[in-house]
Protein backbone atom coordinates (compact mmCIF):
# COMPACT_ATOMS: atom_id res chain seq x y z
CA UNK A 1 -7.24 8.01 5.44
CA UNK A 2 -7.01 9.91 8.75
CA UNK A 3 -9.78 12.59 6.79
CA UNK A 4 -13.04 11.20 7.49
CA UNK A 5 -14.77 12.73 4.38
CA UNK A 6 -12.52 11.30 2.76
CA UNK A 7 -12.71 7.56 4.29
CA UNK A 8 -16.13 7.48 3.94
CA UNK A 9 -16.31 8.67 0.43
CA UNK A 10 -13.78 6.02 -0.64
CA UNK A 11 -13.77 3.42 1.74
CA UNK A 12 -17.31 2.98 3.08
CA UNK A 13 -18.36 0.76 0.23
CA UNK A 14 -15.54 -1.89 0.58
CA UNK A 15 -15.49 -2.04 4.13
CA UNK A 16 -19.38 -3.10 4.38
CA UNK A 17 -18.15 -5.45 1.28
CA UNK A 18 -15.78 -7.03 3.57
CA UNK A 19 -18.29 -7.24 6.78
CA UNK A 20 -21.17 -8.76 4.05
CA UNK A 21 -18.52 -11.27 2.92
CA UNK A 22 -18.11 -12.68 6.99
CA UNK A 23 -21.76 -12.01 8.06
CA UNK A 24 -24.16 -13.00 5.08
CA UNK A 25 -27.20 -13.76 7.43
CA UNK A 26 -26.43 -13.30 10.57
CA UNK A 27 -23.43 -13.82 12.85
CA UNK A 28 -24.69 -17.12 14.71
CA UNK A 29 -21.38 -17.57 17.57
CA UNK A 30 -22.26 -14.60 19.01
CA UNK A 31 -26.51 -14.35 18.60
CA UNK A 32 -26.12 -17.32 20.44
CA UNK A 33 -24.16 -16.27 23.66
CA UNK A 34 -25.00 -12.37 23.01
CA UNK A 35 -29.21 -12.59 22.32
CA UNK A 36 -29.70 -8.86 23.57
CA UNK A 37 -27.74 -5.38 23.63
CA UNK A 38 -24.62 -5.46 26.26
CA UNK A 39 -22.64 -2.41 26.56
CA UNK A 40 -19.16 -3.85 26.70
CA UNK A 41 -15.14 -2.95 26.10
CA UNK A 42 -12.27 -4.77 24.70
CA UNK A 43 -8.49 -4.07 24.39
CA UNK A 44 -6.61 -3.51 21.28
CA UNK A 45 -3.04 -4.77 21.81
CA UNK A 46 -0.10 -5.00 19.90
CA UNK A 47 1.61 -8.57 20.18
CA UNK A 48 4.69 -7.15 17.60
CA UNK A 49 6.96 -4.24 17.09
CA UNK A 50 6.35 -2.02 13.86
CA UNK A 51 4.45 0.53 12.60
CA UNK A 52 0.91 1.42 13.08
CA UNK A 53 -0.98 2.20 9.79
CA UNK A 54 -5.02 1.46 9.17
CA UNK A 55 -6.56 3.28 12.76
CA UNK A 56 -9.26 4.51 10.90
CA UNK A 57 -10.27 2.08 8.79
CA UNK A 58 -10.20 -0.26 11.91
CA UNK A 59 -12.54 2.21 13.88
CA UNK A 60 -14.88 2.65 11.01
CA UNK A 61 -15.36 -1.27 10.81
CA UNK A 62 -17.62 -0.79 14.18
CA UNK A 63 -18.83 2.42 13.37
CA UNK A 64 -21.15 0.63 10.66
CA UNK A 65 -21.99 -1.87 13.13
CA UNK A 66 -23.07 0.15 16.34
CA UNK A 67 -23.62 4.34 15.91
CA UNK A 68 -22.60 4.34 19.57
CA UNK A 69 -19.15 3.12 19.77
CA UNK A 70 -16.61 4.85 20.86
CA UNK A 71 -12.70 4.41 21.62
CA UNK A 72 -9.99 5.64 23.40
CA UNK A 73 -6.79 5.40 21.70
CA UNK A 74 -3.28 5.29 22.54
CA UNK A 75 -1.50 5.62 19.04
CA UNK A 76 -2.00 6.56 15.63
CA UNK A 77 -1.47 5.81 12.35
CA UNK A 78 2.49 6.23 11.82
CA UNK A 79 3.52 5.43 15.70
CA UNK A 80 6.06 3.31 16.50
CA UNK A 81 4.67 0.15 18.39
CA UNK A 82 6.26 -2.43 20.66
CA UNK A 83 4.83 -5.58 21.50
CA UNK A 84 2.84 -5.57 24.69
CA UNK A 85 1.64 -1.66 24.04
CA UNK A 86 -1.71 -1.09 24.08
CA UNK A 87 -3.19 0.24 21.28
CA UNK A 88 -6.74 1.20 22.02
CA UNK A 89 -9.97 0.53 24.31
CA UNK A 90 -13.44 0.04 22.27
CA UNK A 91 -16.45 0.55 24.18
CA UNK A 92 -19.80 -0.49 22.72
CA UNK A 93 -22.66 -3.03 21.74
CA UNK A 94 -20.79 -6.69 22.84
CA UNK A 95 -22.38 -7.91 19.62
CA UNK A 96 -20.99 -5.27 17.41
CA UNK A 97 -17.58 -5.93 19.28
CA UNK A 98 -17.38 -9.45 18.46
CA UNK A 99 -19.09 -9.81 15.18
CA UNK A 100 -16.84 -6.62 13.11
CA UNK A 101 -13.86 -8.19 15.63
CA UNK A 102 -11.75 -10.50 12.57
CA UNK A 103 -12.45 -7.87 9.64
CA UNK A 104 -11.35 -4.93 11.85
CA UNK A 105 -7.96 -6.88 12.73
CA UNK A 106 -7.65 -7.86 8.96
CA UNK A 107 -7.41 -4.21 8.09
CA UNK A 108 -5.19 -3.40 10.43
CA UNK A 109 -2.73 -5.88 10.66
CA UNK A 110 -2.40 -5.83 7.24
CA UNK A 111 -2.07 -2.28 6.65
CA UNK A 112 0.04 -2.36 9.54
CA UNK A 113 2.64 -5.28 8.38
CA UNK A 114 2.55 -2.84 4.58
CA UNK A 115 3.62 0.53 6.76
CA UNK A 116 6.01 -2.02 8.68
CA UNK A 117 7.72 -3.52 5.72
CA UNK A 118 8.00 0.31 3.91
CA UNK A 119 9.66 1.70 6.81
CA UNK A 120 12.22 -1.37 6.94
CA UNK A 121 13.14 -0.64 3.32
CA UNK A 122 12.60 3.36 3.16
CA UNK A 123 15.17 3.66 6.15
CA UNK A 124 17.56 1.45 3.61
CA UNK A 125 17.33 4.45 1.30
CA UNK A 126 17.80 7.05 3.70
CA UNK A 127 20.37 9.62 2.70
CA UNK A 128 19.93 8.64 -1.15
CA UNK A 129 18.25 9.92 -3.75
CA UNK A 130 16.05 7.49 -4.44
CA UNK A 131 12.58 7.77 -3.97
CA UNK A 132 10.76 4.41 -3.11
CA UNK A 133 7.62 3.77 -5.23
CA UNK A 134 5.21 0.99 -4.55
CA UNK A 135 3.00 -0.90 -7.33
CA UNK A 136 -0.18 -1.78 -8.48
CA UNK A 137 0.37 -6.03 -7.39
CA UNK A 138 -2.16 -5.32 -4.55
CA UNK A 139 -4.85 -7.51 -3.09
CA UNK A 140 -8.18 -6.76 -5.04
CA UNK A 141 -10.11 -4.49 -3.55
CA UNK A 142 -7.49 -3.24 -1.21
CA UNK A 143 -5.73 -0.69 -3.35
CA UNK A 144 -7.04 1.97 -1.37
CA UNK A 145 -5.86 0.55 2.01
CA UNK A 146 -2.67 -0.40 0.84
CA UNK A 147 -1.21 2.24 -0.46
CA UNK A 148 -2.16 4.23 2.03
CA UNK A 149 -0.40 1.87 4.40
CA UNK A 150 2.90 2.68 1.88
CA UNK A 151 3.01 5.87 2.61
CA UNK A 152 2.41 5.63 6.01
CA UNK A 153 5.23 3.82 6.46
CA UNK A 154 7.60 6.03 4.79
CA UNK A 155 7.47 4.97 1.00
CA UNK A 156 5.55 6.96 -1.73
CA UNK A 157 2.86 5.86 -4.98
CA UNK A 158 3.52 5.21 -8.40
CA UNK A 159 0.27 5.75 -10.58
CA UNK A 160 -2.85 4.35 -8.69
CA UNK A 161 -4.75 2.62 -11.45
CA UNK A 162 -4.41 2.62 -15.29
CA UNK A 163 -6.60 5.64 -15.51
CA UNK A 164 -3.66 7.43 -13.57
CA UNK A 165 -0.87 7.73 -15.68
CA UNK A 166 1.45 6.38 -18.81
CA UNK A 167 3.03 3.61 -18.59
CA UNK A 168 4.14 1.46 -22.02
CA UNK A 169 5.45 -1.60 -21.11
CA UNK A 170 6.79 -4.69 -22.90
CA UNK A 171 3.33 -5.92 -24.43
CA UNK A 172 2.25 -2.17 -25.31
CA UNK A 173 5.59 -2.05 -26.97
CA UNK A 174 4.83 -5.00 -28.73
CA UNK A 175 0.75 -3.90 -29.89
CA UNK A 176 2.63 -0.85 -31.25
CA UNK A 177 5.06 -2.17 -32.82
CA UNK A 178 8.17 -0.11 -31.33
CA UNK A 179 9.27 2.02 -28.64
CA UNK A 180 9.24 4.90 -30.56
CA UNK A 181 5.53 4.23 -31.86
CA UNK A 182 4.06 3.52 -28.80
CA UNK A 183 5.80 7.39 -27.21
CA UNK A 184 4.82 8.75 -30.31
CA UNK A 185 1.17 7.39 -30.15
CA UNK A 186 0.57 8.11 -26.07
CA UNK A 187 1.87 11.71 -26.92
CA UNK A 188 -1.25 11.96 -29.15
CA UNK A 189 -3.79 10.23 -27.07
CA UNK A 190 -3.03 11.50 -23.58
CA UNK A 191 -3.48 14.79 -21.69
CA UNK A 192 -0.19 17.33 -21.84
CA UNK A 193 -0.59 16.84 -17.83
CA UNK A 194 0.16 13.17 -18.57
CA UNK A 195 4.42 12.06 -18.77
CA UNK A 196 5.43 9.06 -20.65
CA UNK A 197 7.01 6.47 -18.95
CA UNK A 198 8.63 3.25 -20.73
CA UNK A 199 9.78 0.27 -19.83
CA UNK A 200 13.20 -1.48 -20.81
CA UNK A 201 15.00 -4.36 -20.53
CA UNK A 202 18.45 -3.56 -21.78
CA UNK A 203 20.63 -1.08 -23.19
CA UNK A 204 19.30 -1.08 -26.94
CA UNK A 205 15.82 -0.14 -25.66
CA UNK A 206 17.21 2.59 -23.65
CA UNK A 207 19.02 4.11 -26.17
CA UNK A 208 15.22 3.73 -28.48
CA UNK A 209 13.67 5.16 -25.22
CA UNK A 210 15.61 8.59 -24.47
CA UNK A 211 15.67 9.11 -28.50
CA UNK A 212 11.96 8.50 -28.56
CA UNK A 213 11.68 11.24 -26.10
CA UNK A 214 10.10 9.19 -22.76
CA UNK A 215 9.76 11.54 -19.61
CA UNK A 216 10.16 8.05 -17.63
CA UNK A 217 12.56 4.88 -18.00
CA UNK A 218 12.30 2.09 -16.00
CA UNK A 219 15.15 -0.19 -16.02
CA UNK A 220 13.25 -3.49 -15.33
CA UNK A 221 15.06 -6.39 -14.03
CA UNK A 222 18.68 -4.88 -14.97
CA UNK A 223 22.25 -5.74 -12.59
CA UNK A 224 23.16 -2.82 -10.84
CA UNK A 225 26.42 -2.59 -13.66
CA UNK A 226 23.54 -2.32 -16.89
CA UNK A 227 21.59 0.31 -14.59
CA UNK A 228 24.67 2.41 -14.22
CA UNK A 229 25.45 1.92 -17.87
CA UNK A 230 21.68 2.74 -18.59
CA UNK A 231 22.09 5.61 -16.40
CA UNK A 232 25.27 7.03 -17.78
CA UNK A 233 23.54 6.44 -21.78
CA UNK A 234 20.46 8.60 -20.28
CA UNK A 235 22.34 11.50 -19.15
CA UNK A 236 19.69 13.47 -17.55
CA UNK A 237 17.50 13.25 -20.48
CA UNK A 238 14.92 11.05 -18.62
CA UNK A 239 13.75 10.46 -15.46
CA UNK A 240 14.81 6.88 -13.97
CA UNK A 241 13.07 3.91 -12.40
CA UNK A 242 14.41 0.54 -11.46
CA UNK A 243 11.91 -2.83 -10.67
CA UNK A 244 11.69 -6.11 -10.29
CA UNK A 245 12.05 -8.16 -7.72
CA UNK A 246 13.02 -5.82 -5.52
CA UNK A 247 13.00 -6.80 -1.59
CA UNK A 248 14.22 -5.71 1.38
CA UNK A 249 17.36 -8.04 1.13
CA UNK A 250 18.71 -6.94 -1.97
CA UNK A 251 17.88 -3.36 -2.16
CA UNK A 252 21.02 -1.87 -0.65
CA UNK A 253 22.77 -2.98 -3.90
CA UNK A 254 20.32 -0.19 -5.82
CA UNK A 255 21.55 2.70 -3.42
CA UNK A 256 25.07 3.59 -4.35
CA UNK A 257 23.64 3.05 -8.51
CA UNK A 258 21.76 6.57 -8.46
CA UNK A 259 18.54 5.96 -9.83
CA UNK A 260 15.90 8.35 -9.03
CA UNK A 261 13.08 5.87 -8.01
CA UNK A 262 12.78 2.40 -6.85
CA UNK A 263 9.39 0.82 -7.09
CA UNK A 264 8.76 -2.45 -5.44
CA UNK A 265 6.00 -5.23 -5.44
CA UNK A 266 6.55 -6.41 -2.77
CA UNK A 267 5.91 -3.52 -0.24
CA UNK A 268 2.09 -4.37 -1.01
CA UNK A 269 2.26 -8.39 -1.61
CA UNK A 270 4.75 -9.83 0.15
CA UNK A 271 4.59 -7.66 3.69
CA UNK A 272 3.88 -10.28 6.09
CA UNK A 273 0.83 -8.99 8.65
CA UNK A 274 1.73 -7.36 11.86
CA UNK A 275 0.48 -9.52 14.79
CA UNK A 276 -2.62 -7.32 16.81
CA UNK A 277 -5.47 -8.89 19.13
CA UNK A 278 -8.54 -8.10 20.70
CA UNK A 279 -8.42 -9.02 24.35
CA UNK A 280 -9.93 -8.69 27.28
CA UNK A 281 -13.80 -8.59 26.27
CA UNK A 282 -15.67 -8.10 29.46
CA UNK A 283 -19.27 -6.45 30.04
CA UNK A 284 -19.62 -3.11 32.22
């Protein structure tokens, strides 16, 4: 997201989606107290500790409303923040300043709170050898912001959409009819490039799973005793994953189980926002 080909290629589109959905005519608060061009600056501060993720995306916002912004900025995307620091002076059209203002910050201090969260739960893992994996619970039409935030804030992606990878879980199973159908069937349909991963919910699918020949095996909403049962059954035949419901709270008891990935909803909906202002609008 720091590329600007690359922002612009992918996130262009949503980002005027999200100024159309809070300016459909015109923005009538500030016409009204703003009727003519003002140059103008504002301060971005942080009111919060964490960890800054979304810079770009929060630039671009005024970028597409006034060619001739500019900004001088203090941090970047990754930087640890405290509350108080400031983050960033805007300079530009007053109008563009206030009207892009509450969809900039909505960018930001959400993919801010998502690097924020990570980091909490990535440093939990430090040491291990567990990778942590985010999910594909995001908000609609954020997937791109999101998991960039992830990774910004020290965690890494599972498969990005359902064009992105295998994955058979418990209703696949079921259309197929068994676990060793379904691997049998995606090993026929999908790319060589593509590995199988399945999903299980106790030790009798596991055993189905690493005889069926999965690349993958995510232990889904297993105690830390079945996973280390699961893990011993596996052997090193398979790749392992454990989910559900994992938070920042109970995550230390997956450390010491040896897993080689943990992927977690809630990095991406559950990551409370970080808490970033605008202040200080004045003319010049």
């Amino acid at each position: 997201m720091k590329d600007s080909i690359t922002l612009k290629l992918n996130a262009d589109r949503l980002i005027r989606q999200a100024l159309e959905e809070d300016i459909t005519s015109e923005d009538i608060s500030t016409n009204a107290v703003m009727p003519a061009y003002q140059k103008g600056q504002v301060e971005l501060i942080c009111k919060q500790d964490g960890i800054v993720a979304g810079m770009a995306v929060f630039q671009r916002v005024f970028e597409l409303l006034d060619d001739t912004v500019s900004f001088d900025l203090k941090v970047e995307d990754g930087d640890e923040v405290r509350s108080g620091d400031l983050m960033a002076v805007i300079t530009g059209d007053i109008r563009a300043l206030l009207s892009g203002e509450r969809t900039a910050l909505n960018y930001l201090q959400r993919m801010s709170g998502i690097a924020t969260y990570t980091h909490a739960i990535a440093e939990m893992l430090k040491g291990s050898k567990t990778t942590l994996l985010d999910t594909r619970k995001t908000t609609p039409n954020m997937r791109i912001f999101e998991k960039y935030a992830v990774k910004v804030g020290g965690g890494s992606n599972h498969r990005f959409n359902l064009s992105d990878g295998v994955m058979l879980k418990d209703n696949h199973i079921g259309a197929a009819g068994s676990i060793g159908k379904a691997v049998r069937m995606a090993r026929e349909y999908a790319s060589f490039v593509h590995k199988i991963e399945v999903e299980v919910e106790n030790l009798e699918m596991v055993r189905e799973a690493v005889d069926a020949g999965a690349d993958i095996i995510m232990l889904d909403n297993m105690s830390p005793e079945e996973m280390g049962e699961a893990i011993r059954i596996i052997d090193g035949r398979a790749l392992t994953e454990c989910s559900g419901n994992v938070t920042r709270e109970n995550i230390q008891n997956l450390v010491d189980v040896g897993v080689d990935y943990v992927s977690s909803g809630a990095l991406t909906h559950s990551a409370p926002i970080m808490d970033i202002s605008l202040k200080n609008l004045h003319a010049i």
